[in-house]
PDB file of N, CA and C in Angstrom:
ATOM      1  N   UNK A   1      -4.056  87.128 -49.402  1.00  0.00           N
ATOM      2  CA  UNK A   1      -3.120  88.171 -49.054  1.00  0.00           C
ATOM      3  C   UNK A   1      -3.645  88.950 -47.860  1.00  0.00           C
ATOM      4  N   UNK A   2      -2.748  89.558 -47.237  1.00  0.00           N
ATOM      5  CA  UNK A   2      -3.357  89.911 -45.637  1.00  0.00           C
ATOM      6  C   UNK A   2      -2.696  91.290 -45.828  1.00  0.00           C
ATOM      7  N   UNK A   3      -3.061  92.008 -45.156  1.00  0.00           N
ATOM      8  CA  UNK A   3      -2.752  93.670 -45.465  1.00  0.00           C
ATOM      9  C   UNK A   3      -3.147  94.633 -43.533  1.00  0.00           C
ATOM     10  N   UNK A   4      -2.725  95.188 -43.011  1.00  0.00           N
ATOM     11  CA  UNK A   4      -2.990  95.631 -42.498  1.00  0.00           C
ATOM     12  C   UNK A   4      -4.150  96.639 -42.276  1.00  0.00           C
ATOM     13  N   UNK A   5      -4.549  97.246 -41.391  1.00  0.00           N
ATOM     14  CA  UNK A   5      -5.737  98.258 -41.508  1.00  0.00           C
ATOM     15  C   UNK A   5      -5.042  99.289 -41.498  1.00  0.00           C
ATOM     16  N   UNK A   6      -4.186  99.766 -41.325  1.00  0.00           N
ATOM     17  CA  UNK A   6      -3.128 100.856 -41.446  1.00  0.00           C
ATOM     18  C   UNK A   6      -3.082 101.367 -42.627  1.00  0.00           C
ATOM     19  N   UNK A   7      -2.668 100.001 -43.605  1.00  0.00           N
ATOM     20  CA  UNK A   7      -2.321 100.199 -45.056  1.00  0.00           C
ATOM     21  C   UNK A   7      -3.573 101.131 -45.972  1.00  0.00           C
ATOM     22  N   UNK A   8      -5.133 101.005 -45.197  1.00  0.00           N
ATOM     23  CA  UNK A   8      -6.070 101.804 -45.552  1.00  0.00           C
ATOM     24  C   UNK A   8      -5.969 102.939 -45.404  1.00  0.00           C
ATOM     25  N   UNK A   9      -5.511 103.486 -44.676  1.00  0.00           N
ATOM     26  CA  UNK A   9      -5.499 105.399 -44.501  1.00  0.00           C
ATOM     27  C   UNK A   9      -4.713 106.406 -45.569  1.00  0.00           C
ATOM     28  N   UNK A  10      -5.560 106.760 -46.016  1.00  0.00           N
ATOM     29  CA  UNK A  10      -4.726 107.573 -46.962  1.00  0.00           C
ATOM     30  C   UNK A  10      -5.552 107.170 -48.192  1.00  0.00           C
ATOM     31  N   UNK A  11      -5.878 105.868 -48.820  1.00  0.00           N
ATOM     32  CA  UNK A  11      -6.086 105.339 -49.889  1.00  0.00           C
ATOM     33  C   UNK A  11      -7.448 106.430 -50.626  1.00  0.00           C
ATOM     34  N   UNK A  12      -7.509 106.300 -51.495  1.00  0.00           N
ATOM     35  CA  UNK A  12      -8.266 107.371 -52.374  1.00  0.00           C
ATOM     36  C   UNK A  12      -9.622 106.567 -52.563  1.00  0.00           C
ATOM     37  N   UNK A  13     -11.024 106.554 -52.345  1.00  0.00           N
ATOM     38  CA  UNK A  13     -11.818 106.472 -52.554  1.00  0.00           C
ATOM     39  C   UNK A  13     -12.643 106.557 -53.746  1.00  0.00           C
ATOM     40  N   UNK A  14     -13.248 105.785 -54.755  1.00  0.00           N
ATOM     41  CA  UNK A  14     -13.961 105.845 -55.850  1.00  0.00           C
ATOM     42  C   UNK A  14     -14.983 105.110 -56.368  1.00  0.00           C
ATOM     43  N   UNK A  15     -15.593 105.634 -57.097  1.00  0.00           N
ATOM     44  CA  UNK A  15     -17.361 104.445 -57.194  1.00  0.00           C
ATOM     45  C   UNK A  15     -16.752 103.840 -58.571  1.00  0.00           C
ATOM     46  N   UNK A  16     -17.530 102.605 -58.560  1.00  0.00           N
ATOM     47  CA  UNK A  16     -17.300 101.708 -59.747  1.00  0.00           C
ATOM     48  C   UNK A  16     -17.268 102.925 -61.222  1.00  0.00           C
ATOM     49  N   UNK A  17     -17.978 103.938 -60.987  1.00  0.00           N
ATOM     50  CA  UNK A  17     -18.698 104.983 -62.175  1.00  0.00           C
ATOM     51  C   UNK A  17     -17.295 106.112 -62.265  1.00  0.00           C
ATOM     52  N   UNK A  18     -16.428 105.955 -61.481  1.00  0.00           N
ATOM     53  CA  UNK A  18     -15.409 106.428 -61.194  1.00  0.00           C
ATOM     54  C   UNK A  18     -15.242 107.917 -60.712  1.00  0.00           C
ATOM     55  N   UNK A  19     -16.022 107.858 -60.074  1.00  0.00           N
ATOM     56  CA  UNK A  19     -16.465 109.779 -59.107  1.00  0.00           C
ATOM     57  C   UNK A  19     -15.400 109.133 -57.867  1.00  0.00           C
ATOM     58  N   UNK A  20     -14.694 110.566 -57.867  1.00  0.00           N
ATOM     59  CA  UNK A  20     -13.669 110.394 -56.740  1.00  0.00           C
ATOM     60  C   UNK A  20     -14.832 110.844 -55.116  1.00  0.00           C
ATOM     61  N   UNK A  21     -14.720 110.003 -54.625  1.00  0.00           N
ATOM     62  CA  UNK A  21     -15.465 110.265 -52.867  1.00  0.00           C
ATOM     63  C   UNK A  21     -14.535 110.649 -51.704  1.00  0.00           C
ATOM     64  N   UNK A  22     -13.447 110.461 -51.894  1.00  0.00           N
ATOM     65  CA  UNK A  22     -12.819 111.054 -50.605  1.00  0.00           C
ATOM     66  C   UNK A  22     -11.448 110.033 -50.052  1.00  0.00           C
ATOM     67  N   UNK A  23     -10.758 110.487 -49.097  1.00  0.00           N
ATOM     68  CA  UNK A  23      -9.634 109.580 -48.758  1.00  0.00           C
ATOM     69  C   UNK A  23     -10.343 108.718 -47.802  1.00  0.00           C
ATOM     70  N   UNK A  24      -9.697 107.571 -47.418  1.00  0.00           N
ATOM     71  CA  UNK A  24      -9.817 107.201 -46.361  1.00  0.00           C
ATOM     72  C   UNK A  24      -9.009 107.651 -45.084  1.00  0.00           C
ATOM     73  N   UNK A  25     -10.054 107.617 -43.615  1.00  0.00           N
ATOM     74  CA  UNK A  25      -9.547 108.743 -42.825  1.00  0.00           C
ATOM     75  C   UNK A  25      -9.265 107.807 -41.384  1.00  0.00           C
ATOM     76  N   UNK A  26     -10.374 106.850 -40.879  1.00  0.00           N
ATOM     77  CA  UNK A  26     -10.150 106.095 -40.577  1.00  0.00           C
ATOM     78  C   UNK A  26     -10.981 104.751 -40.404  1.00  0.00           C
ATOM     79  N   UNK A  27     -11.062 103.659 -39.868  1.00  0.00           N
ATOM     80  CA  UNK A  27     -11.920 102.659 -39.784  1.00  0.00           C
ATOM     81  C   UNK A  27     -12.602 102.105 -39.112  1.00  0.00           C
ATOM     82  N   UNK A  28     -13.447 101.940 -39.060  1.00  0.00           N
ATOM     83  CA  UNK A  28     -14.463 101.647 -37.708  1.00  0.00           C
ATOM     84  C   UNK A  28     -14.607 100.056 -37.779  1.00  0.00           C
ATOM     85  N   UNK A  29     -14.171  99.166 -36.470  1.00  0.00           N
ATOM     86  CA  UNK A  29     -14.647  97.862 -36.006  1.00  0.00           C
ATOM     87  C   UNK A  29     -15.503  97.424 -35.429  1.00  0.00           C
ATOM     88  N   UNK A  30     -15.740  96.768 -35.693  1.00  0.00           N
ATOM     89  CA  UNK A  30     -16.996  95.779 -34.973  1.00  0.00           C
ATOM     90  C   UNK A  30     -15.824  94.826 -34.257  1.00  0.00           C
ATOM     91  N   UNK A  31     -15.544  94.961 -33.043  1.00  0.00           N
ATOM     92  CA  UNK A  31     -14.612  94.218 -32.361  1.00  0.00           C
ATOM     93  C   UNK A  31     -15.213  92.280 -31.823  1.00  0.00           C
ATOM     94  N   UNK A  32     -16.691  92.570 -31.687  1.00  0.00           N
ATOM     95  CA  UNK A  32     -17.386  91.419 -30.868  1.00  0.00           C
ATOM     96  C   UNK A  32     -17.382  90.531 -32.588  1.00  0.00           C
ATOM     97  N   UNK A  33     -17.391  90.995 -33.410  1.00  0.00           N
ATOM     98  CA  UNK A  33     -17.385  89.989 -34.478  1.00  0.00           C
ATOM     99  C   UNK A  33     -16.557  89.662 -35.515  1.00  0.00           C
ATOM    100  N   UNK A  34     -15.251  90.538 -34.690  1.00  0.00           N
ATOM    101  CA  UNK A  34     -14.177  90.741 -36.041  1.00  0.00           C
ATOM    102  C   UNK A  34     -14.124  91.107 -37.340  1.00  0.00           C
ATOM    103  N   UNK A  35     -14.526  92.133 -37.554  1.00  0.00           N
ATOM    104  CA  UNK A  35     -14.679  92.550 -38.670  1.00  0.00           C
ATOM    105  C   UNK A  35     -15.122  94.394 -39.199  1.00  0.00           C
ATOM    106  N   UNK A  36     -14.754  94.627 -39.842  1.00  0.00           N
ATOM    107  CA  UNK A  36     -14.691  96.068 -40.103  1.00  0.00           C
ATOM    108  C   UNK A  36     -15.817  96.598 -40.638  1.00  0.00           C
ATOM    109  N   UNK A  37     -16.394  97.078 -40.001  1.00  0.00           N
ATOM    110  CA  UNK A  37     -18.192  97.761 -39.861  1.00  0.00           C
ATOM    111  C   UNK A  37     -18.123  98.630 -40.992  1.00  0.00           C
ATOM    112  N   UNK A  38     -17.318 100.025 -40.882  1.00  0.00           N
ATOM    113  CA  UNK A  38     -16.902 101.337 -41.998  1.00  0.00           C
ATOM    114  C   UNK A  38     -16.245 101.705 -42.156  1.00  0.00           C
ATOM    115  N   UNK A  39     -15.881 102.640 -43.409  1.00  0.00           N
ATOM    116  CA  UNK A  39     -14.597 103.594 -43.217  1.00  0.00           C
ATOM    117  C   UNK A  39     -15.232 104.495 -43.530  1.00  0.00           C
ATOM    118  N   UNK A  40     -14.208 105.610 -42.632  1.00  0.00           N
ATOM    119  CA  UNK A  40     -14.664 107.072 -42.358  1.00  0.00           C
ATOM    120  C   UNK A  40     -14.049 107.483 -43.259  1.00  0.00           C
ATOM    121  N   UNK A  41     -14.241 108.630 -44.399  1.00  0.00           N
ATOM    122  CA  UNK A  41     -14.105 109.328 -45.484  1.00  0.00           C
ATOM    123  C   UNK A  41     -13.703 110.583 -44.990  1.00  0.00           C
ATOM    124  N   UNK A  42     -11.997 111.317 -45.134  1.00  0.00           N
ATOM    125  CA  UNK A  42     -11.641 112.194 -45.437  1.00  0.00           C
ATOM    126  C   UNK A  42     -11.558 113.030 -46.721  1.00  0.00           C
ATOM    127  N   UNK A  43     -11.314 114.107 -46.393  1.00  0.00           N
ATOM    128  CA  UNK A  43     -11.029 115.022 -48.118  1.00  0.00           C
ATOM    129  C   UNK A  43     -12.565 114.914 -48.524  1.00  0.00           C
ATOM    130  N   UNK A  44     -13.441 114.535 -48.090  1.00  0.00           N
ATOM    131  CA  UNK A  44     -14.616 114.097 -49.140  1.00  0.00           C
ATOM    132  C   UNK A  44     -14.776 115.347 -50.576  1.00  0.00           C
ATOM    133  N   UNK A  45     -15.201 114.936 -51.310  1.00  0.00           N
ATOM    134  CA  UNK A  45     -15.577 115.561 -52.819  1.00  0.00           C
ATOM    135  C   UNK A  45     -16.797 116.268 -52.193  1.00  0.00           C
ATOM    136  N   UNK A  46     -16.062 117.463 -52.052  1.00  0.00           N
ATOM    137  CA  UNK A  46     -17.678 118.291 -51.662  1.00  0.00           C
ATOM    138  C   UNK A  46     -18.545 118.669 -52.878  1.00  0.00           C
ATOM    139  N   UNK A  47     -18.336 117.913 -54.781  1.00  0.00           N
ATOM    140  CA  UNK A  47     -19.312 118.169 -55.519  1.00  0.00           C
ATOM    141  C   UNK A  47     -20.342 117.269 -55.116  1.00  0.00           C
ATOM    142  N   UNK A  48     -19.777 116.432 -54.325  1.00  0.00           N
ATOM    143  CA  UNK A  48     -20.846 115.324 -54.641  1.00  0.00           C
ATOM    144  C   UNK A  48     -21.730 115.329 -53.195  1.00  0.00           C
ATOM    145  N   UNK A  49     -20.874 115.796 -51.807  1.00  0.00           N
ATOM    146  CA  UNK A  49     -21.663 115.335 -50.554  1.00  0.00           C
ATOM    147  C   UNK A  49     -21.611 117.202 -50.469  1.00  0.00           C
ATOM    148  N   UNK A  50     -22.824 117.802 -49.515  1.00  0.00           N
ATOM    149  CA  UNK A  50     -22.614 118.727 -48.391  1.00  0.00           C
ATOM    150  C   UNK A  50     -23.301 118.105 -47.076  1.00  0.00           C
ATOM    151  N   UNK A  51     -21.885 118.660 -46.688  1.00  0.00           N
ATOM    152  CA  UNK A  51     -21.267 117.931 -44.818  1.00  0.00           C
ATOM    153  C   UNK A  51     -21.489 119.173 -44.181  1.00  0.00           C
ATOM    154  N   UNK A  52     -21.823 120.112 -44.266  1.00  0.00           N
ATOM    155  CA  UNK A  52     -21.539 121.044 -43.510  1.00  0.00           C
ATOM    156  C   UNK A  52     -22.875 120.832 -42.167  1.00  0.00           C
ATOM    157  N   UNK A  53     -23.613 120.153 -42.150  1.00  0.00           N
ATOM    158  CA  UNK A  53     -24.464 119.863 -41.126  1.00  0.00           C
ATOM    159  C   UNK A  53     -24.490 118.334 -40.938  1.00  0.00           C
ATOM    160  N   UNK A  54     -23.751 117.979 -40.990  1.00  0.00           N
ATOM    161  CA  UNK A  54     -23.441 116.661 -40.291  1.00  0.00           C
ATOM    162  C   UNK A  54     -22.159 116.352 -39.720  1.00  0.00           C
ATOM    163  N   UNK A  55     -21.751 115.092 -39.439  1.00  0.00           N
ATOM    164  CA  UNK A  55     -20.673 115.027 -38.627  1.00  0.00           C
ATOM    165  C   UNK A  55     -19.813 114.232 -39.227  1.00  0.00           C
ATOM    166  N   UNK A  56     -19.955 113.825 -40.124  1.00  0.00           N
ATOM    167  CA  UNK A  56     -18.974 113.104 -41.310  1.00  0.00           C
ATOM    168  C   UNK A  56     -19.637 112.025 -42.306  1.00  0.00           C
ATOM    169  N   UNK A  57     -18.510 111.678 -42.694  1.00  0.00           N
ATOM    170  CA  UNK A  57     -19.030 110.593 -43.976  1.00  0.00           C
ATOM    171  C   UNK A  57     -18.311 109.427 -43.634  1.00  0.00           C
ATOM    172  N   UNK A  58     -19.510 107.955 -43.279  1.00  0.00           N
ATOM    173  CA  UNK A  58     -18.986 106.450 -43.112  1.00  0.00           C
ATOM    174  C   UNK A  58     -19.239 106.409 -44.096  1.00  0.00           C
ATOM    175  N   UNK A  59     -18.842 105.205 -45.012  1.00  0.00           N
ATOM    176  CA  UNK A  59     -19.080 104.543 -46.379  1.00  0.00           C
ATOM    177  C   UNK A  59     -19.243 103.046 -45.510  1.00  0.00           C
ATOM    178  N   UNK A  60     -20.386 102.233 -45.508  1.00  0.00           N
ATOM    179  CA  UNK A  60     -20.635 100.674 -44.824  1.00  0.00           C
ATOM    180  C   UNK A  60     -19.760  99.943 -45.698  1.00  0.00           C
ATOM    181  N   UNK A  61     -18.978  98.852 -44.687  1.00  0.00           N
ATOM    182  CA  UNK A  61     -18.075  98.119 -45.811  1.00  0.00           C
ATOM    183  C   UNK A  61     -18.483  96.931 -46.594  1.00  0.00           C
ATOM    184  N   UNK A  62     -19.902  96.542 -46.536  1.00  0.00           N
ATOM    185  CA  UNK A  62     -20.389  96.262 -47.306  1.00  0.00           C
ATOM    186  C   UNK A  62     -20.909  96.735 -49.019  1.00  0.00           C
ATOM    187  N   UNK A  63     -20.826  97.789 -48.795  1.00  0.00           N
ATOM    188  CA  UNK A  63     -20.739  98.450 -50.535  1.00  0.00           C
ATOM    189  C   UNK A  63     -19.063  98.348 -51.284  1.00  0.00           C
ATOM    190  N   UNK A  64     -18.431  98.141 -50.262  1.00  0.00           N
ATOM    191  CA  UNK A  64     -16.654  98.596 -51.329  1.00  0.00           C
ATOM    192  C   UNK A  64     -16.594  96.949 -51.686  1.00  0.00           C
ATOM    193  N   UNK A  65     -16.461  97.208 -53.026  1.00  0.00           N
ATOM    194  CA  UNK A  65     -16.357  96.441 -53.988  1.00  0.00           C
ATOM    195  C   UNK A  65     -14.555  95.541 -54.081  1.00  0.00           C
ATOM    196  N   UNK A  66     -13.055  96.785 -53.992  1.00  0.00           N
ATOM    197  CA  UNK A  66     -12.023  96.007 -53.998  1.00  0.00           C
ATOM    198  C   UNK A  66     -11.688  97.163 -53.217  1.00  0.00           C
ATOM    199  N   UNK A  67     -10.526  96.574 -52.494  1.00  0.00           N
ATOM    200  CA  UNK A  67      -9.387  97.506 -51.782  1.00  0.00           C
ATOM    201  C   UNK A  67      -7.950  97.214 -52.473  1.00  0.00           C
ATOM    202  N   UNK A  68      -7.284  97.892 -53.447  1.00  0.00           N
ATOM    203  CA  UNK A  68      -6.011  97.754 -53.879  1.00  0.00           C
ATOM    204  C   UNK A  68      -5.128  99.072 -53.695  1.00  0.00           C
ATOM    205  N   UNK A  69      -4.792  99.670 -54.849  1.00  0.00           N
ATOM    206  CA  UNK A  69      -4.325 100.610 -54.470  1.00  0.00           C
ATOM    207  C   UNK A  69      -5.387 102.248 -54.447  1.00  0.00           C
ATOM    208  N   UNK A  70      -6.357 101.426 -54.820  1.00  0.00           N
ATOM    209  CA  UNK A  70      -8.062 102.409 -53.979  1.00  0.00           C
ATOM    210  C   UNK A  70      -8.692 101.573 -53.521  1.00  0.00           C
ATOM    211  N   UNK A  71      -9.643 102.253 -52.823  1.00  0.00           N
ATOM    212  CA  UNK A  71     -10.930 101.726 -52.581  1.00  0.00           C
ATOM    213  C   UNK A  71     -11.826 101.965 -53.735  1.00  0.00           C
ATOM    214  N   UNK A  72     -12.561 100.443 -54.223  1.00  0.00           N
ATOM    215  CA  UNK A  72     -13.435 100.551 -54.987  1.00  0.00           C
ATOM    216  C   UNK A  72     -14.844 100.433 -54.899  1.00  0.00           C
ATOM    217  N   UNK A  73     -15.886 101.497 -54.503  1.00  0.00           N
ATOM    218  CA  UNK A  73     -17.130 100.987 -53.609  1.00  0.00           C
ATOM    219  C   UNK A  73     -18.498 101.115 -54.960  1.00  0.00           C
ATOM    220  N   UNK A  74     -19.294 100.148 -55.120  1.00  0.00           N
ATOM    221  CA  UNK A  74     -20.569 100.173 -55.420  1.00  0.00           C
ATOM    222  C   UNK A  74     -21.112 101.650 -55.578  1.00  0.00           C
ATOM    223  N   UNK A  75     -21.418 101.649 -56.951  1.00  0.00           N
ATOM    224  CA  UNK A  75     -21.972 103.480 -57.047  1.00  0.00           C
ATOM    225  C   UNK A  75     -23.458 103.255 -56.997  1.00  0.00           C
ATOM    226  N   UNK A  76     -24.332 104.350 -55.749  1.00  0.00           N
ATOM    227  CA  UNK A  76     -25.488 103.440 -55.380  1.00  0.00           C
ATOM    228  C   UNK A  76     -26.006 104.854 -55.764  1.00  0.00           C
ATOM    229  N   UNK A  77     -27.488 104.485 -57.030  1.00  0.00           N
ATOM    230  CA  UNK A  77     -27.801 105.728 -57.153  1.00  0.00           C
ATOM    231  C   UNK A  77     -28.537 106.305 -56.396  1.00  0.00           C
ATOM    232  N   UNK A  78     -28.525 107.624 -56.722  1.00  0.00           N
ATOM    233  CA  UNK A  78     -29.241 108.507 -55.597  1.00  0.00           C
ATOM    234  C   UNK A  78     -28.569 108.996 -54.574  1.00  0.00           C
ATOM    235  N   UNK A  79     -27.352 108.304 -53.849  1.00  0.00           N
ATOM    236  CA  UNK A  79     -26.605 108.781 -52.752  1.00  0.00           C
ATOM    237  C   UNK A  79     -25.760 109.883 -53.230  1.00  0.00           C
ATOM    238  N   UNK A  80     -25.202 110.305 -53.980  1.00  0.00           N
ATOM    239  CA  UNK A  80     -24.451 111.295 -54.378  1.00  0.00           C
ATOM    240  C   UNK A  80     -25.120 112.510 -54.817  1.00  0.00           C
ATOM    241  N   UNK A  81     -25.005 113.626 -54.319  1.00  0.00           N
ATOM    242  CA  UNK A  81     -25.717 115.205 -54.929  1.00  0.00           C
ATOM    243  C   UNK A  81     -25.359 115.765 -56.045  1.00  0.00           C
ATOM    244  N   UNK A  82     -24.156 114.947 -55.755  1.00  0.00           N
ATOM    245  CA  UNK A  82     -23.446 116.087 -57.120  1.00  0.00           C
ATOM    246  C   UNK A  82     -23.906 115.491 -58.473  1.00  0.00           C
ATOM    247  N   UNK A  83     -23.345 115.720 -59.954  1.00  0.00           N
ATOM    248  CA  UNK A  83     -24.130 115.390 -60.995  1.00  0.00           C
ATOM    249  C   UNK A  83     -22.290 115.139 -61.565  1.00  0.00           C
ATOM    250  N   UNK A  84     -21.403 114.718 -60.810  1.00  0.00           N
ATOM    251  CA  UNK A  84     -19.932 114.400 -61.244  1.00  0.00           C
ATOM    252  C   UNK A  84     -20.520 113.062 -62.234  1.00  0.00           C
ATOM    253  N   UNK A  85     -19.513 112.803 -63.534  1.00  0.00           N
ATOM    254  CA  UNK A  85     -19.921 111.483 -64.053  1.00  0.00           C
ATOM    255  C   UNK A  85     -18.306 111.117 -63.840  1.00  0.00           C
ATOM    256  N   UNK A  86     -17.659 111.197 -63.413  1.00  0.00           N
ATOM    257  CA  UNK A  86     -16.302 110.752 -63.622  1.00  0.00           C
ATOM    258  C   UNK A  86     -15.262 110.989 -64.589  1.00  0.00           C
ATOM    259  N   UNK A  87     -16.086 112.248 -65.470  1.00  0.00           N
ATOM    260  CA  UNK A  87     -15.431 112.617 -66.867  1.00  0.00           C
ATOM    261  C   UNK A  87     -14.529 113.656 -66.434  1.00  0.00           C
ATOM    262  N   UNK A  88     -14.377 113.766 -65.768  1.00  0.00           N
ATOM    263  CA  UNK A  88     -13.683 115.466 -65.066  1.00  0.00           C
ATOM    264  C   UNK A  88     -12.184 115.069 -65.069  1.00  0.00           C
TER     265      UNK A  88
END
């Protein structure tokens, strides 16, 4: 099935552990090899990241696990601050 990169923006972001991470905002290519390097994370869950001294949040598209009607990415421990379990 073939889907546009379009169809990504907007989509809601979540770890296998089911902590919401953020929308998708937009996508970064690797043009020389065809293929989609990251996606940039809007809305991010500020329990889990503080952004306020950086310049945003890529997620490598090597961790997202499925793209359907979310993104489903690899919950990698340690990367998240917050102490969210997904029970919320």
């Amino acid at each position: 099935m073939e889907n546009q990169i379009t169809d990504l923006f907007g989509l809601q972001i979540y770890t296998d552990k089911g902590m919401f991470v953020g929308e998708v905002e937009d996508v970064v290519i690797d043009v020389d090899n065809k293929k989609i390097e990251s996606i940039v994370v809007g809305k991010v869950n500020e329990e889990l990241f503080d952004l306020r001294n950086s310049k945003g949040l890529k997620i490598p598209y090597r961790i997202i696990s499925a793209i359907d009607d979310i993104v489903l990415i690899r919950h990698l421990q340690g990367a998240f601050s917050g102490s969210g379990s997904g029970d919320e």
